[in-house]
PDB file of N, CA and C in Angstrom:
ATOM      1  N   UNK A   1     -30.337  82.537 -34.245  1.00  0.00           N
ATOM      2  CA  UNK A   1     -31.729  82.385 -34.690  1.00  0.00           C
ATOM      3  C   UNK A   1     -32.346  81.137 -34.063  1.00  0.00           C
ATOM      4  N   UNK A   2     -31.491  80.111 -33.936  1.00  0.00           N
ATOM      5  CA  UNK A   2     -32.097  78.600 -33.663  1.00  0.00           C
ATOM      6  C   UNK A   2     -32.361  78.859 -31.492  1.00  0.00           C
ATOM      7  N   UNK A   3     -31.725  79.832 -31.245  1.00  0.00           N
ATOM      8  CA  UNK A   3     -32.193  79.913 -29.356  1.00  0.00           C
ATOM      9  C   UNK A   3     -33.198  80.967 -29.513  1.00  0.00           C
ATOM     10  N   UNK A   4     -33.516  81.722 -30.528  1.00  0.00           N
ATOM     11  CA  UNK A   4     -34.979  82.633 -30.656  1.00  0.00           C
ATOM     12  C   UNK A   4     -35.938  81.822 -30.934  1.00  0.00           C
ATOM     13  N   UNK A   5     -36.030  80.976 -31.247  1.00  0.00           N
ATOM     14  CA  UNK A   5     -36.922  79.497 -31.317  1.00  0.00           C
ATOM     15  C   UNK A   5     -36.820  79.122 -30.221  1.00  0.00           C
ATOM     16  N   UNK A   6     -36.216  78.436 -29.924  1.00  0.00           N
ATOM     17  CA  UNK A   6     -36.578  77.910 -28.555  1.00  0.00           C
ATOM     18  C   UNK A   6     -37.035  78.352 -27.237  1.00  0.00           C
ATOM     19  N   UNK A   7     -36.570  79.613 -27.137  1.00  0.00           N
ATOM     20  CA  UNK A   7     -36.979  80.352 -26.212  1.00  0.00           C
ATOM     21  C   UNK A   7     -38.254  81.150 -26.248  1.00  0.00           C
ATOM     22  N   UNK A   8     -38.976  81.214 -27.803  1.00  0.00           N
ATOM     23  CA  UNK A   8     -40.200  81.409 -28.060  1.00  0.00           C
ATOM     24  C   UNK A   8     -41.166  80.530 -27.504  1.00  0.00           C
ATOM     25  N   UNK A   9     -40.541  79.064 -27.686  1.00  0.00           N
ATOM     26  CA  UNK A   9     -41.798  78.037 -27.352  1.00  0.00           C
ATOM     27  C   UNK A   9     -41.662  77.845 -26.238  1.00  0.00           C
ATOM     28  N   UNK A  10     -40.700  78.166 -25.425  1.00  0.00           N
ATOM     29  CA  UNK A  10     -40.438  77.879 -24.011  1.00  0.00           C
ATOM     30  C   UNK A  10     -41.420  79.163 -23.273  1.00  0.00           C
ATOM     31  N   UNK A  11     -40.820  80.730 -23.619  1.00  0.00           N
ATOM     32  CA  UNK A  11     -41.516  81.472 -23.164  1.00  0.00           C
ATOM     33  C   UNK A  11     -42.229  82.782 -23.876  1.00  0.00           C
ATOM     34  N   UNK A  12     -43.423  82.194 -25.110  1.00  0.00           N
ATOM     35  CA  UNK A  12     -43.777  83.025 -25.832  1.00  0.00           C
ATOM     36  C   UNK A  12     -43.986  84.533 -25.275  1.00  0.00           C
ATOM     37  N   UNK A  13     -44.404  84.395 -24.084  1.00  0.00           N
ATOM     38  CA  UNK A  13     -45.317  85.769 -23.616  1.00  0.00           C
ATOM     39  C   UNK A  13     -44.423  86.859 -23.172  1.00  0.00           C
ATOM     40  N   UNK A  14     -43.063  86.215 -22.906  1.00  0.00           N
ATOM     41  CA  UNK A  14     -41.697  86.866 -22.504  1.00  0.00           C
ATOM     42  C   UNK A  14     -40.726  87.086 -23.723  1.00  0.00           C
ATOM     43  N   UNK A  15     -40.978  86.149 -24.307  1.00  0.00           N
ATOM     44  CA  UNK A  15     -40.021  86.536 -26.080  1.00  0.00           C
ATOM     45  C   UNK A  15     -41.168  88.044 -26.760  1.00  0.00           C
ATOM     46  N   UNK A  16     -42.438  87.947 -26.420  1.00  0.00           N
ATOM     47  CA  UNK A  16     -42.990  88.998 -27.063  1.00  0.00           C
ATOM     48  C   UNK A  16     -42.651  90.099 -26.258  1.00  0.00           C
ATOM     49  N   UNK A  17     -42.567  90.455 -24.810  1.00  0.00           N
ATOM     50  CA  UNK A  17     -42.692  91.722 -24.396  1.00  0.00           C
ATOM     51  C   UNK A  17     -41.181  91.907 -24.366  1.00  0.00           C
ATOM     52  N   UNK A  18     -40.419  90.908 -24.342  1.00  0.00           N
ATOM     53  CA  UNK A  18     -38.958  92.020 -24.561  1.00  0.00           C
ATOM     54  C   UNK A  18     -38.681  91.911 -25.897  1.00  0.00           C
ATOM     55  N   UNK A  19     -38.636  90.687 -26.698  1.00  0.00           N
ATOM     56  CA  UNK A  19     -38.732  90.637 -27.816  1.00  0.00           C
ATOM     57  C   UNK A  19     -37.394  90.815 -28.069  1.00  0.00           C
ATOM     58  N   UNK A  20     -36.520  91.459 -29.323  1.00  0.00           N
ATOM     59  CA  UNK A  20     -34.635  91.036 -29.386  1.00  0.00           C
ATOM     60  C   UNK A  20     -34.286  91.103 -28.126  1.00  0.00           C
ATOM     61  N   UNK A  21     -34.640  92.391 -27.033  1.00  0.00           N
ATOM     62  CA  UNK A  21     -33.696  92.046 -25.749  1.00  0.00           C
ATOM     63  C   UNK A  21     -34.104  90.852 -25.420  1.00  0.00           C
ATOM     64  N   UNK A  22     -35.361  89.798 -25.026  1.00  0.00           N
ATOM     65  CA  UNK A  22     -35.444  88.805 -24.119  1.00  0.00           C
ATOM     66  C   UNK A  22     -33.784  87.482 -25.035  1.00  0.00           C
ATOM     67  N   UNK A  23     -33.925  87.810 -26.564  1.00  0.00           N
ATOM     68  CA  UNK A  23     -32.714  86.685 -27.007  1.00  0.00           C
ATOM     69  C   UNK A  23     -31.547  87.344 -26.781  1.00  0.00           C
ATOM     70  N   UNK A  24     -31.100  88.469 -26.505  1.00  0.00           N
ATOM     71  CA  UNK A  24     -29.612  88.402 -25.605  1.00  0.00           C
ATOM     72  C   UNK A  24     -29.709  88.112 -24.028  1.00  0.00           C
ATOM     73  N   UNK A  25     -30.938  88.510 -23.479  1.00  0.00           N
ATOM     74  CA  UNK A  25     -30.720  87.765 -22.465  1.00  0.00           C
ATOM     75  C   UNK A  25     -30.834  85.833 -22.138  1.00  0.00           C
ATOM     76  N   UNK A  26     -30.301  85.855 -20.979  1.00  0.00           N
ATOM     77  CA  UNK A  26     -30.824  84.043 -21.246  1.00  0.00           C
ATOM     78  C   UNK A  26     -31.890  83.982 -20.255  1.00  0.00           C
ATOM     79  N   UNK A  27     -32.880  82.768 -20.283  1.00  0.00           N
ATOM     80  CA  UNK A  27     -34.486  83.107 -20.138  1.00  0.00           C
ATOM     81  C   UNK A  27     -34.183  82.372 -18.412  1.00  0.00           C
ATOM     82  N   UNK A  28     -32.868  82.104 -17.820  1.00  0.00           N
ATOM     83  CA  UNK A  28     -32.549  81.622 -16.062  1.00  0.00           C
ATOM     84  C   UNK A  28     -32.338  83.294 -15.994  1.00  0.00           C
TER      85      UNK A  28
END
């Protein structure tokens, strides 16, 4: 939960369009 945060504020517009897949992937 705590790298779905971070990777939200890092890359909101990419956490929304993959959304759970973008947090199994890593955002390199």
């Amino acid at each position: 939960y705590l790298r779905r945060k971070i990777d939200a504020g890092r890359t909101p517009m990419i956490h929304t369009l993959r959304g759970s897949g973008y947090v199994l992937k890593p955002p390199r």
